[in-house]
Structures are given as structure tokens and as C-alpha cells.
Protein backbone atom coordinates (compact mmCIF):
# COMPACT_ATOMS: atom_id res chain seq x y z
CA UNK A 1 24.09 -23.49 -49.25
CA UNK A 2 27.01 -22.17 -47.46
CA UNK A 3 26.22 -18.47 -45.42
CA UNK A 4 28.28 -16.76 -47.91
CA UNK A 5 26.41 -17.84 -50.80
CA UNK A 6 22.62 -17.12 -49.03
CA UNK A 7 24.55 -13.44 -48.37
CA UNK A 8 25.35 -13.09 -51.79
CA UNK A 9 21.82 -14.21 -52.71
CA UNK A 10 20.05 -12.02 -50.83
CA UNK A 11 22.09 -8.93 -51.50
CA UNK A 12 20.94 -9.98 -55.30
CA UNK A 13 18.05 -10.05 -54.46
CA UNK A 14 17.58 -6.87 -53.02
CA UNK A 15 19.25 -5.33 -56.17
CA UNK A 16 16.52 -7.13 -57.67
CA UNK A 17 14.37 -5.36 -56.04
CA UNK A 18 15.26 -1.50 -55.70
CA UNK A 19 15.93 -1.45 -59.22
CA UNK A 20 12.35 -2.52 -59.54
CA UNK A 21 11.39 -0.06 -57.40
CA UNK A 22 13.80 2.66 -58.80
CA UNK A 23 12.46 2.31 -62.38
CA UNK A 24 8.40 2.09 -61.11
CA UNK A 25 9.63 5.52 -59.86
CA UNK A 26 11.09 6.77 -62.40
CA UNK A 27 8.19 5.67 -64.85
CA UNK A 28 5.61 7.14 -62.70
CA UNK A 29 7.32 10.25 -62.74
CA UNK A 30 8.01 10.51 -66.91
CA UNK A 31 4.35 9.53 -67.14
CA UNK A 32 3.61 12.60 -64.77
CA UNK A 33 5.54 14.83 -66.86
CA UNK A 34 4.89 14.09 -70.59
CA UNK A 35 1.05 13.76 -69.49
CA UNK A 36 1.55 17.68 -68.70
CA UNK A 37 2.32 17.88 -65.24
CA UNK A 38 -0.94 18.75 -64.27
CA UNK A 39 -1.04 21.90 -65.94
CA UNK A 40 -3.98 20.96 -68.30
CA UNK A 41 -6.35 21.27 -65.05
CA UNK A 42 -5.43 24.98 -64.36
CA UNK A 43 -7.73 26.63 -66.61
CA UNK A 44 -5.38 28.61 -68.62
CA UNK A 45 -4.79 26.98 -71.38
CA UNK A 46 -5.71 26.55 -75.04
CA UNK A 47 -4.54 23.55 -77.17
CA UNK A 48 -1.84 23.77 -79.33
CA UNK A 49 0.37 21.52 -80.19
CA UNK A 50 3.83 22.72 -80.37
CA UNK A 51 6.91 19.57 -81.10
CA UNK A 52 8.98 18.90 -78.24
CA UNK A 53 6.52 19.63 -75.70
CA UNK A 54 5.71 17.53 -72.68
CA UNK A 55 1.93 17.31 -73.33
CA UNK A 56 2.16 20.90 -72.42
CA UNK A 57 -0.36 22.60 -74.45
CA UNK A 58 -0.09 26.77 -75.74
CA UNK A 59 -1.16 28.66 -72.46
CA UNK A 60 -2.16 32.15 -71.23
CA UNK A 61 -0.06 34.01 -68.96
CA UNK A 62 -0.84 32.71 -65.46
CA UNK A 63 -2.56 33.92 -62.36
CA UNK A 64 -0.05 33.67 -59.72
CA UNK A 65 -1.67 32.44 -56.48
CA UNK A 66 -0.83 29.42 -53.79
CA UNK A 67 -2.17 26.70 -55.62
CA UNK A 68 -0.47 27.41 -58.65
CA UNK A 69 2.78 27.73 -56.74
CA UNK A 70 2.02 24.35 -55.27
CA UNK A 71 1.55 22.84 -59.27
CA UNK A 72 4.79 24.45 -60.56
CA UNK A 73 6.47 23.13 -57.56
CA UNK A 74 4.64 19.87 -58.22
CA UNK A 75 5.74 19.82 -61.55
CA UNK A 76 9.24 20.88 -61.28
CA UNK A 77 9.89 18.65 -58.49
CA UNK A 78 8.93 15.36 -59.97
CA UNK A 79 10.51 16.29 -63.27
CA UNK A 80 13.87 16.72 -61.51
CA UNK A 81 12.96 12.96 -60.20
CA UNK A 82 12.50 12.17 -63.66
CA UNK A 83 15.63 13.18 -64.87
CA UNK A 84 18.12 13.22 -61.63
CA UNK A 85 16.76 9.66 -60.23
CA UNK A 86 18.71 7.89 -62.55
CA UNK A 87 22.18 8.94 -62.33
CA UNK A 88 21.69 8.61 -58.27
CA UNK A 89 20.52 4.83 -59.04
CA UNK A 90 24.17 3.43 -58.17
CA UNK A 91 24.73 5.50 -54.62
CA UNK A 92 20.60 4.05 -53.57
CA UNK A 93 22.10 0.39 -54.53
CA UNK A 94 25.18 0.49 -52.81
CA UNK A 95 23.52 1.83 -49.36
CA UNK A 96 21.01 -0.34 -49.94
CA UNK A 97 23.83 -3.30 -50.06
CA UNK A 98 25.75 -2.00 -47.05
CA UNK A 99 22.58 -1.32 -45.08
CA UNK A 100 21.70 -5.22 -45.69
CA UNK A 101 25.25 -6.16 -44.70
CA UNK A 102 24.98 -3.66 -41.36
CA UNK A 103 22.06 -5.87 -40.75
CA UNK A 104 24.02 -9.44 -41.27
CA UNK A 105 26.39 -7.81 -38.36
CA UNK A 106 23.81 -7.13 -36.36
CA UNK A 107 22.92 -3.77 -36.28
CA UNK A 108 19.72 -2.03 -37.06
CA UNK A 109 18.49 -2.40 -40.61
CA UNK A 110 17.70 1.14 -42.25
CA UNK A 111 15.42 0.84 -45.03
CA UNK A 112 16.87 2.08 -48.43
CA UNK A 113 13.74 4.43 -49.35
CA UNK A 114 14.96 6.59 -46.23
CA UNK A 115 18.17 7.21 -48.01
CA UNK A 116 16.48 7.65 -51.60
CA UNK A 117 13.52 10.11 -49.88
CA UNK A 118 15.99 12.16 -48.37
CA UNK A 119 18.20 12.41 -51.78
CA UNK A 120 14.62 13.92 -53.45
CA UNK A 121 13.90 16.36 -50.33
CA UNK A 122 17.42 17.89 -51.40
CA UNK A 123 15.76 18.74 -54.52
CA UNK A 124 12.72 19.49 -53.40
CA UNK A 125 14.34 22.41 -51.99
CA UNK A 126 15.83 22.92 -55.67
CA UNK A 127 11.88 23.25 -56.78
CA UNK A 128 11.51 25.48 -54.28
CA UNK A 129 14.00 27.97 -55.75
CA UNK A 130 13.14 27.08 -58.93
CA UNK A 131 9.99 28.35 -58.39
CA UNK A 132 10.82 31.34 -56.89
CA UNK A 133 12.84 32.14 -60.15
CA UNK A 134 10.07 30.96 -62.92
CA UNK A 135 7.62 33.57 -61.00
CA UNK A 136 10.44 36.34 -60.91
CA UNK A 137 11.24 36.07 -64.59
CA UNK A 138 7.53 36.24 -65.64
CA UNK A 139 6.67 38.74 -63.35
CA UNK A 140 9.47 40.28 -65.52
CA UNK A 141 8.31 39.59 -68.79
CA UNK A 142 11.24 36.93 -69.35
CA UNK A 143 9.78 33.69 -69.55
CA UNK A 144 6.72 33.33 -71.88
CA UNK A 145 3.87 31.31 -71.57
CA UNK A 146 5.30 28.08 -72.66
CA UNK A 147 7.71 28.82 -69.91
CA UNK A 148 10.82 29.16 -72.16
CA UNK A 149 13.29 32.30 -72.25
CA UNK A 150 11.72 35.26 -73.89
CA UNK A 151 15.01 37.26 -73.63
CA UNK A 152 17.77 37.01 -75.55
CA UNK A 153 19.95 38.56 -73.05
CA UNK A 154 18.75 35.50 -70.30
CA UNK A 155 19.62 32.81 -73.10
CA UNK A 156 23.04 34.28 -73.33
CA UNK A 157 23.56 34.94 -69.59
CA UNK A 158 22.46 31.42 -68.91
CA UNK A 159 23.98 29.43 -71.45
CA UNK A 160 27.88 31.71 -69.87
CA UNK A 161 27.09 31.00 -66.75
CA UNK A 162 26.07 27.52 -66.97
CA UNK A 163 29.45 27.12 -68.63
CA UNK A 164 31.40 29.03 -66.40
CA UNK A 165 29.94 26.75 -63.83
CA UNK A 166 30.79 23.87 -65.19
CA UNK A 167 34.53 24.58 -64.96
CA UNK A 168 34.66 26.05 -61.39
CA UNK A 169 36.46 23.64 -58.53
CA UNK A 170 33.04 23.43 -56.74
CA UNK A 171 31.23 21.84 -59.78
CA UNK A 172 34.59 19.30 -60.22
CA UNK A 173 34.50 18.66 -55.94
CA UNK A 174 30.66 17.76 -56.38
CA UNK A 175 30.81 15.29 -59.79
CA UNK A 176 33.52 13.83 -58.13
CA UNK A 177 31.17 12.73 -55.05
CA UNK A 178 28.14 12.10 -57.37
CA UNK A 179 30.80 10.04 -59.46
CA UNK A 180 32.24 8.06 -56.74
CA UNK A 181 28.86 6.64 -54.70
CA UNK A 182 31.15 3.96 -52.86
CA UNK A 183 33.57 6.41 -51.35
CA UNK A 184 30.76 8.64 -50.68
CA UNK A 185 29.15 5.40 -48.69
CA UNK A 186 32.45 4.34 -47.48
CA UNK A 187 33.86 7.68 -45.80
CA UNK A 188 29.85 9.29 -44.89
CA UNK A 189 28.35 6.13 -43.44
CA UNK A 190 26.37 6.93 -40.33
CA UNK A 191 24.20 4.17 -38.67
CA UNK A 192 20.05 4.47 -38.02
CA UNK A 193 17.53 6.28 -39.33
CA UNK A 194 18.97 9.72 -38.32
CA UNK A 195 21.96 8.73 -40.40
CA UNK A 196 20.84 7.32 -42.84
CA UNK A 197 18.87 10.72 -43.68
CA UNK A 198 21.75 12.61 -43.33
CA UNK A 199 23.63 10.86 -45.89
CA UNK A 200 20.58 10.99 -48.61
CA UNK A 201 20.06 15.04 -47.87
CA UNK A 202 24.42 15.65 -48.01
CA UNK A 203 24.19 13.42 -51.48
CA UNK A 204 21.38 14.89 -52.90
CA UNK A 205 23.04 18.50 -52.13
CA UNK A 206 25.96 17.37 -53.85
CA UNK A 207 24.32 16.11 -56.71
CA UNK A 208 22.21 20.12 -56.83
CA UNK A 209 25.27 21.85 -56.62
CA UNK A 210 26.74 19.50 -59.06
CA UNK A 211 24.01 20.21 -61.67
CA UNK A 212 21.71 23.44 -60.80
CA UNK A 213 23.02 25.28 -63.22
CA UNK A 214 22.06 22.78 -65.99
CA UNK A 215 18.55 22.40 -64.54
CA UNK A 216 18.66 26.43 -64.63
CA UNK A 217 19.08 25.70 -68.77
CA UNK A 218 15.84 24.15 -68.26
CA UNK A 219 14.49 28.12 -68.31
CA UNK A 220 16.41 28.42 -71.40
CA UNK A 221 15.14 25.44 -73.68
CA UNK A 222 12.00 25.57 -72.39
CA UNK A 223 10.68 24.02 -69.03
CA UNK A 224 8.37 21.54 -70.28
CA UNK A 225 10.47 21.09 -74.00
CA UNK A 226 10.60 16.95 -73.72
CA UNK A 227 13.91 17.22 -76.12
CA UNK A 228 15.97 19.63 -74.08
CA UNK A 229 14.53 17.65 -70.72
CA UNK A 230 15.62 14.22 -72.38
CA UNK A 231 19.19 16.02 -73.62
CA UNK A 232 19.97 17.14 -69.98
CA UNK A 233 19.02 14.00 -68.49
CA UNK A 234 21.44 11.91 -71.17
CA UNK A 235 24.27 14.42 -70.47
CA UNK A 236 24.00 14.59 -66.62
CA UNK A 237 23.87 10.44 -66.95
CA UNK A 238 26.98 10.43 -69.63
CA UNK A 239 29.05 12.82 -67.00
CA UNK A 240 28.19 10.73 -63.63
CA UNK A 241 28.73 7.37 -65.23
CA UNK A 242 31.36 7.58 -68.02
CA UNK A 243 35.20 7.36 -67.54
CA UNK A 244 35.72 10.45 -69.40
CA UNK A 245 32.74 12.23 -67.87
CA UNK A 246 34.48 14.93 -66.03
CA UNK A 247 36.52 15.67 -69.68
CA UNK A 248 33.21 15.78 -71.40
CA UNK A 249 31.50 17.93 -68.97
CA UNK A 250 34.51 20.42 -69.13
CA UNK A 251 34.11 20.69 -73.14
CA UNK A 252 30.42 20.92 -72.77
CA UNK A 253 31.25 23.94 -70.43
CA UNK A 254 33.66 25.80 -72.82
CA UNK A 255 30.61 25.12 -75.68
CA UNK A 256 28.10 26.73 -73.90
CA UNK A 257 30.77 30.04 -72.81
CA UNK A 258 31.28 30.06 -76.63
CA UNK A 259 27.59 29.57 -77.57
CA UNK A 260 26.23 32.05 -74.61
CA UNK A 261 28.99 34.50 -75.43
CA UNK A 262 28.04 34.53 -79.22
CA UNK A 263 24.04 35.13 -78.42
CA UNK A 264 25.00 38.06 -75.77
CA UNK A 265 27.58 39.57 -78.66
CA UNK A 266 24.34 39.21 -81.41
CA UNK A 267 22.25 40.65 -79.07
CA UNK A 268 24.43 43.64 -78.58
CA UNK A 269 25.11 44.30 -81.86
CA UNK A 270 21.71 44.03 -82.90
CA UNK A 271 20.76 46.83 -79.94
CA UNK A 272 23.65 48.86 -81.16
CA UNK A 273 22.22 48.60 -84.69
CA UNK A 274 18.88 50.17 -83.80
CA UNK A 275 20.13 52.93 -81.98
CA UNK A 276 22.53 53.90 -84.95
């Protein structure tokens, strides 16, 4: 077998096996979430079984304290695994590729779950906010027990400004970098460990900025609603992947200006109703 050939073989190979790896994550983590994210051991809750939810069952407003910061971060942390892990499959293949060919040169090999780890601590700091944000808005009476919008006013303002976003030159800069994981490789490389982190934490922060604003929807449909988490997922796939993704994500973003617009109009005009 010539050495080109055993290269080739071996760079198959390890495709071979991060995809394995990729999709045991990615499993584990869909497992996590439609078994309930852990919520079913807080104590709160009383069965009910509501379509569309993750295994989540009808719950009692919760009692704020560390370790129930610790499971919503828990939970929203591997569900943005869940659904974010697989649109950032192609950028962890092709480091893992030119990591293996660094190594053919000679230089030190940098293993490819440094590069993926890094990707999820950029949204781990996502969970963080995220959060931060799910305690605010039931400390406000916004978010109900089932951890969906209890506001007509926050559907509306989410669904514009999740829409808005998605027209904006940042959002366009970013799915062009989560769209393009071989430039991204090409122009960011940086050799050993240290580098190899760096370009895992500056692609994951691409890939929040890219789509925080859909996750924020999340809020909207209903945290733990397995249809809305599954439409996201398909959508945020569809617009990293597809030729036409950047056109489709613009027309999703002038739907959801028209459809937030139209709930913060019916709101108003329902207010403006009572008061006449």
C-alpha cells in the first residue's frame, strides 16, 4: 500500500470514528432530555401528561435555590448539545482531519475532543445566561410552570426580535463562519492544545451568536416542548448545511417579524378593548 493510500485510510478511519463518537454523544444527550432532564427528581412535580413534552411532567412553581440552578443549567446545557452538536459535526471532522495530517508532518497531534469540548464550554456559557433569564421571567410571573411563555406580550417581543435578528449583518457574518467550517479551519488554525481550544471556544461563539436568539424561542414554545426543540434543531441544521440556507433563514426571519408583530398588535387591541 503506497503512503498515500495508508493516509487516506487512516483519515477514514478516524471519520469512522468521531462520527461514532459524535452520534454516542448526541444520543446520550436526547436520551437525557426526553427522559426529563432530571427534573422528575426535584420534588415538585405532579404527573401529567401534556403532548409534546420531553418527559417533562405538570410541575409546581419552583423553589429557587443552588441546586436547582445547577439542574436547569444541567438541563439546558445538554439540550443545547442535543440540538447544536449536530450542525457543528462537519467543523469537529475537518479539525479532526487536519489535526491527523499536522501529525503526518510531524507536529504535535491535538486530540479532536479538545476542539469539540471547547465548542460546548461556549455554550455552556449560553446555559449560564439562559438561566439567569428562565429565573428572571418566573420571578416575574412570565414563564409558567411548564416553563413556556405566560405572556403574550414576551411571545410577541420574542418571536420580533428573533426575526429582527435573523436579518442583522452580525447574524449573516456568524452563519457564514458556522457555514463555511473549512475556511474557518483554514484561516483560524493554531497548533497545540492551547490552540486548538481557542479555535473550539471562537467557533462555538460564532455558532451562539449565530443562533441565541432562536434558542431564546425556546422560552416561547416551551423549554422542554420536544416538537418546538426538534423544529429548531431541523431549522438551525437546514440553514448551516443547505445551499439556500442563508435565503431560508432570511424568510424565516421576516415570518416571525410578521407573526410576532401580529401577536403584539392582538395583544394591544385586546388591552385597548378592556379599558374601553
Amino acid at each position: 500500500m503506497s503512503i498515500d493510500a495508508a493516509v487516506e485510510s487512516a483519515l477514514k478511519r478516524d471519520r469512522i470514528v468521531f462520527l461514532a463518537a459524535l452520534s454516542i454523544v448526541i444520543v446520550i444527550a436526547w436520551t437525557y432530555v426526553l427522559a426529563g432532564a432530571g427534573m422528575n427528581v426535584s420534588g415538585l412535580e405532579t404527573i401529567c401528561a401534556t403532548p409534546g413534552r420531553a418527559g417533562i411532567p405538570m410541575m409546581m412553581p419552583a423553589v429557587w435555590d443552588m441546586s436547582h440552578a445547577a439542574l436547569m443549567f444541567i438541563m439546558w446545557w445538554v439540550m443545547m448539545i442535543a440540538m447544536m452538536l449536530p450542525s457543528a459535526a462537519p467543523a469537529v471532522l475537518l479539525f479532526g482531519a487536519m489535526s491527523r495530517r499536522q501529525k503526518e508532518k510531524g507536529n504535535p497531534f491535538v486530540p479532536t475532543s479538545l476542539f469539540a469540548s471547547a465548542y460546548l464550554i461556549a455554550w455552556a456559557g449560553f446555559s449560564i445566561v439562559a438561566v439567569g433569564l428562565q429565573w428572571g421571567l418566573e420571578h416575574s410571573a412570565l414563564l409558567s410552570p411548564m416553563l413556556d411563555s405566560a405572556s403574550a406580550t414576551l411571545d410577541g417581543t420574542l418571536l420580533l426580535l428573533a426575526g429582527i435578528y435573523q436579518l442583522t449583518p452580525l447574524k449573516r457574518a456568524c452563519l457564514r463562519q458556522c457555514r463555511s467550517p473549512l475556511q474557518f479551519i483554514l484561516t483560524h488554525w493554531r497548533g497545540g492544545t492551547i490552540g486548538a481550544f481557542r479555535m473550539g471556544i471562537e467557533q462555538g461563539a460564532s455558532c451562539v451568536a449565530c443562533c441565541w436568539f432562536l434558542m431564546g424561542l425556546l422560552f416561547f414554545g416551551g423549554v422542554m416542548n420536544l416538537y418546538w426543540m426538534v423544529g429548531l434543531t431541523t431549522f438551525v441544521l437546514l440553514e448551516k448545511v443547505l445551499p439556500m440556507g442563508s435565503r431560508l433563514g432570511n424568510l424565516v426571519g421576516v415570518a416571525l417579524i410578521v407573526w410576532g408583530a401580529a401577536k403584539l398588535v392582538e395583544e394591544m387591541s385586546l388591552r385597548f378593548l378592556e379599558l374601553v
